[in-house]
Structure formats: C-alpha cells, structure tokens
C-alpha atoms as a PDB file:
ATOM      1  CA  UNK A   1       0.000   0.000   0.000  1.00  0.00           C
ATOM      2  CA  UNK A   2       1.649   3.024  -0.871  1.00  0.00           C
ATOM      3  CA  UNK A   3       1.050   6.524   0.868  1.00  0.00           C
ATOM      4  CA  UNK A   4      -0.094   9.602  -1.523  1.00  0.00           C
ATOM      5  CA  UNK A   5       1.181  13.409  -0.735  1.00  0.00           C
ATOM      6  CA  UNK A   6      -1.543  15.314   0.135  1.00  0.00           C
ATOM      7  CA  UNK A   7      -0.333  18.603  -1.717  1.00  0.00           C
ATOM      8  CA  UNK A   8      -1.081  21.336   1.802  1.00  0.00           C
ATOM      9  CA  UNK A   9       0.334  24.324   0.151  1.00  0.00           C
ATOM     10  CA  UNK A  10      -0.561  26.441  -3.264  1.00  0.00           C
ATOM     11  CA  UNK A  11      -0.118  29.571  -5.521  1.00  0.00           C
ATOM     12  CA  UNK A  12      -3.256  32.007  -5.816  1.00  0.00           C
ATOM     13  CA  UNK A  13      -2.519  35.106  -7.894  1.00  0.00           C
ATOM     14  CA  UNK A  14      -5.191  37.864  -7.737  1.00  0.00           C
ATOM     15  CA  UNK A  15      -5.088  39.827 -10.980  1.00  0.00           C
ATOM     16  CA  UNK A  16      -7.879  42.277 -12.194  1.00  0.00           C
ATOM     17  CA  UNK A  17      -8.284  45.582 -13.724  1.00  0.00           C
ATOM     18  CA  UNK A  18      -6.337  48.777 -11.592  1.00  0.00           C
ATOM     19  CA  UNK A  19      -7.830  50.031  -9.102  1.00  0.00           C
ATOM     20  CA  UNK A  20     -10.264  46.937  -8.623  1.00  0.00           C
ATOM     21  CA  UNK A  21      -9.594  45.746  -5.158  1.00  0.00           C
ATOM     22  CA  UNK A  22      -7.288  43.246  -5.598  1.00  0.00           C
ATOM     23  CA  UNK A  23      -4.921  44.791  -2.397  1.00  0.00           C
ATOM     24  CA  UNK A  24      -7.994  45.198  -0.384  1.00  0.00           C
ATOM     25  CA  UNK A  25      -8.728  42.181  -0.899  1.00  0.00           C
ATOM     26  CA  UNK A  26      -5.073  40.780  -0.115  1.00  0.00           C
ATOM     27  CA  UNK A  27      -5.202  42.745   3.192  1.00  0.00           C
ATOM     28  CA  UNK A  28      -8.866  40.857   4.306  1.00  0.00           C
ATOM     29  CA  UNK A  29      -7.496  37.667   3.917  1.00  0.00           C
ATOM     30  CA  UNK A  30      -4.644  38.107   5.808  1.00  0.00           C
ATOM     31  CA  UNK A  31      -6.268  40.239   8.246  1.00  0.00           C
ATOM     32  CA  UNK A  32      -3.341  42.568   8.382  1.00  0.00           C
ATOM     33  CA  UNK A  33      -2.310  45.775   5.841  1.00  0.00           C
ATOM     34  CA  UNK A  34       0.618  44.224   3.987  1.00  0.00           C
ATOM     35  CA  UNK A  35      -0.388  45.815   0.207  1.00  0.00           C
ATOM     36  CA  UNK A  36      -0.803  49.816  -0.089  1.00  0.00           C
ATOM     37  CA  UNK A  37      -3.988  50.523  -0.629  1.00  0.00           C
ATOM     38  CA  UNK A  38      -5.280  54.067  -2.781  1.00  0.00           C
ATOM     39  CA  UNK A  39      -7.159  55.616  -4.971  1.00  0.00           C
ATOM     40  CA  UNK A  40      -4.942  56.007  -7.491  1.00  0.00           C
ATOM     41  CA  UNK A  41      -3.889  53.503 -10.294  1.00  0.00           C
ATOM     42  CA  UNK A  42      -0.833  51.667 -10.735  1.00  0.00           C
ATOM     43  CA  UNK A  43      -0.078  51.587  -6.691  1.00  0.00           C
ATOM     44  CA  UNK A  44       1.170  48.294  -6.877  1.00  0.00           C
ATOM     45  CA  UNK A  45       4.005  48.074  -9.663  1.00  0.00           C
ATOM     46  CA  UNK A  46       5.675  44.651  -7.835  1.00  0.00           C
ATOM     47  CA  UNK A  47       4.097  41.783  -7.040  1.00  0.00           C
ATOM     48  CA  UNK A  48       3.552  40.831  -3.898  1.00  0.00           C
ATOM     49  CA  UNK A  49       3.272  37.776  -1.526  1.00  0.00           C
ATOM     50  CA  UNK A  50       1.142  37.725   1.605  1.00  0.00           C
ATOM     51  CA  UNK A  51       0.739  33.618   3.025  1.00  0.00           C
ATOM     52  CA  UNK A  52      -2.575  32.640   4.649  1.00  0.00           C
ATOM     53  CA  UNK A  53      -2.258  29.906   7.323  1.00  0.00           C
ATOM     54  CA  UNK A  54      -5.340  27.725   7.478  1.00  0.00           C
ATOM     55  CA  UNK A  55      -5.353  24.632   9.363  1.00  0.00           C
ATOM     56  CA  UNK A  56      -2.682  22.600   7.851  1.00  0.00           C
ATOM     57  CA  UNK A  57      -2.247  24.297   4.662  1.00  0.00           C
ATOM     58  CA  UNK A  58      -1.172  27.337   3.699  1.00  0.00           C
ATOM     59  CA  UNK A  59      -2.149  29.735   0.387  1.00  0.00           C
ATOM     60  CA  UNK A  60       0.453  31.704  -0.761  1.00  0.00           C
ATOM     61  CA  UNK A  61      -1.500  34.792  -2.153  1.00  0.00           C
ATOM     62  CA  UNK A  62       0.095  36.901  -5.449  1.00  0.00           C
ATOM     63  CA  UNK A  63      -1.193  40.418  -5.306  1.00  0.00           C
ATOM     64  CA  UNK A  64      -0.176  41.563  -8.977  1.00  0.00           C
ATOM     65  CA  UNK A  65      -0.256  45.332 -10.333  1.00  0.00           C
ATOM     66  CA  UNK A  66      -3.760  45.778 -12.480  1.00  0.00           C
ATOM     67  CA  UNK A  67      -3.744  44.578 -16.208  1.00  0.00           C
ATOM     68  CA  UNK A  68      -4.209  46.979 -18.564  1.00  0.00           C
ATOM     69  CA  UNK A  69      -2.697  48.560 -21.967  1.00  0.00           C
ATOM     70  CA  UNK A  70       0.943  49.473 -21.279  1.00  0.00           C
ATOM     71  CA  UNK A  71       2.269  52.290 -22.816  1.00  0.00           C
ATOM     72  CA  UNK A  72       5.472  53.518 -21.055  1.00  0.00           C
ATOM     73  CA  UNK A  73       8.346  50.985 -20.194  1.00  0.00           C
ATOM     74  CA  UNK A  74       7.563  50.854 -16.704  1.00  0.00           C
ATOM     75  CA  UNK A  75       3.891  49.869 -17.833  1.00  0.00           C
ATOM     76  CA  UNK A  76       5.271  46.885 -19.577  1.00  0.00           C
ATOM     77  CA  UNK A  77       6.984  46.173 -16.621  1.00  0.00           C
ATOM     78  CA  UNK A  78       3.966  46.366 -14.548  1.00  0.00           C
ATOM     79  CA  UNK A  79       1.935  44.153 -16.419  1.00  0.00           C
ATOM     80  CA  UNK A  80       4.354  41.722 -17.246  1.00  0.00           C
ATOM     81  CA  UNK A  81       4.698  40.787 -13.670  1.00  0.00           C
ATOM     82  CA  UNK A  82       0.932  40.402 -12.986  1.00  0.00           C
ATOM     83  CA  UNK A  83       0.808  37.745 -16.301  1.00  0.00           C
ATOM     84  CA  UNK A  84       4.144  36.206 -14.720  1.00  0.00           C
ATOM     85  CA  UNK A  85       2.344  35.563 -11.823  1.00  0.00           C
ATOM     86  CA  UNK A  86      -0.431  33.533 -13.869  1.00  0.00           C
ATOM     87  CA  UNK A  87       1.911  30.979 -14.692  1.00  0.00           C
ATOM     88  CA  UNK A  88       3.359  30.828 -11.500  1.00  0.00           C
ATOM     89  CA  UNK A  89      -0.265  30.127  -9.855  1.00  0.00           C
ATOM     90  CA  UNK A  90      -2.244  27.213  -9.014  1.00  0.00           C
ATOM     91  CA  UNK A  91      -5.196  29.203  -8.903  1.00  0.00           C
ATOM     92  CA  UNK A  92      -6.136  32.675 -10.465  1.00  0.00           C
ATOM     93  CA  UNK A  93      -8.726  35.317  -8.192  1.00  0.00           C
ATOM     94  CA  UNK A  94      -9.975  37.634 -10.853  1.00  0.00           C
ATOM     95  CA  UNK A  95     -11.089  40.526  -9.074  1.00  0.00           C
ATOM     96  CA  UNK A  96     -14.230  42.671 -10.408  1.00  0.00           C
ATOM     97  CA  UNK A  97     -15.128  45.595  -9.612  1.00  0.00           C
ATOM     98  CA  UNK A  98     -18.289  45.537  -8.123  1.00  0.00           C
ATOM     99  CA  UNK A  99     -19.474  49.074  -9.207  1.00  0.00           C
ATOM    100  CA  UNK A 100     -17.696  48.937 -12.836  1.00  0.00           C
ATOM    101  CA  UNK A 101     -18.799  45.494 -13.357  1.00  0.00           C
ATOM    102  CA  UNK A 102     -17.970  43.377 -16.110  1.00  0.00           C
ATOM    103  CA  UNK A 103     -16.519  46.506 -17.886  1.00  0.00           C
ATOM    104  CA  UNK A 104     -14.619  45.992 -21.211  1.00  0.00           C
ATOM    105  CA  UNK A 105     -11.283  46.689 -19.979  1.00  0.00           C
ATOM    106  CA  UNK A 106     -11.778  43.729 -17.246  1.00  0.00           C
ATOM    107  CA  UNK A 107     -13.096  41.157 -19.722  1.00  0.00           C
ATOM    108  CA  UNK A 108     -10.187  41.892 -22.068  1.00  0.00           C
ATOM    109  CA  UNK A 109      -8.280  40.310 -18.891  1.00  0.00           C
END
C-alpha cells in the first residue's frame, strides 16, 4: 500500500483591472495591511506575496499590479509581472469591480 502526498500548500494570484480591489482584498485575507492601498492607479508596480495559514495548509497569495494597456516601459513592466504571476499560480482570483462590473477593460483580462 503506498502513501499519496496530500499537496497542503498552493499559488493564488489575484489579478484584475487597476484600481479593482485586488490589495484590499489581499489585506482581508490576511487580516493585516501588507499591500498599499489608494485611490490612485498603478499603486502596486511589484508583485507581492502575503501567506494565509489555514489549518494545515497554507495559500500563498500573489497580489499583482492591475492589467491593462501598457504604454510607457515601466507599464510593460507592470503588467508583465501580474501575467508572470499567472503561470506561477495554481489558482487565479480575478477581481471585479463591483461598481464597474464586467466593464470591457476587465473582460479583455
């Protein structure tokens, strides 16, 4: 009888839109401010990892700048992390903004 690994750890990257939530929502599941949160776009140029401790597992959580059309160098930059981080995740939170909805510009994600 052989014994399977039970796999007790994982990747979740939470991309949306700028400006969607996405380091709220990193900060509520942590229940501590780790990500800067603001009203203006493009706060988060990096991303970044916050770990949630459940039980036995743990969920390593991406928090990835928005997605959107780069135009500058630094915009390429941006967004290339938060796709980076897609391929690097187990799981993928897209984050909608509840009053924009379903816009265009977070579908196109």
């Amino acid at each position: 009888m052989t014994t399977r690994a039970v796999k007790r750890c994982g990747f979740a990257a939470i991309v949306g839109a700028p400006n969607a939530g996405k380091s709220t929502l990193l900060n509520a599941l942590l229940g501590e401010k780790l990500a800067i949160t603001s009203p203006k776009p493009q706060t988060t140029r990096t991303r970044i990892l916050g770990i949630l401790n459940h039980r036995k597992a743990q969920i390593c959580l991406l928090d990835t700048p928005g997605m959107f059309a780069p135009r500058s160098r630094l915009d390429r930059a941006m967004v290339g992390a938060a796709w980076q981080s897609l391929e690097d995740a187990d799981a993928i939170l897209l984050v909608v903004d509840a009053v924009r909805g379903l816009d265009a510009k977070t579908q196109r994600i």
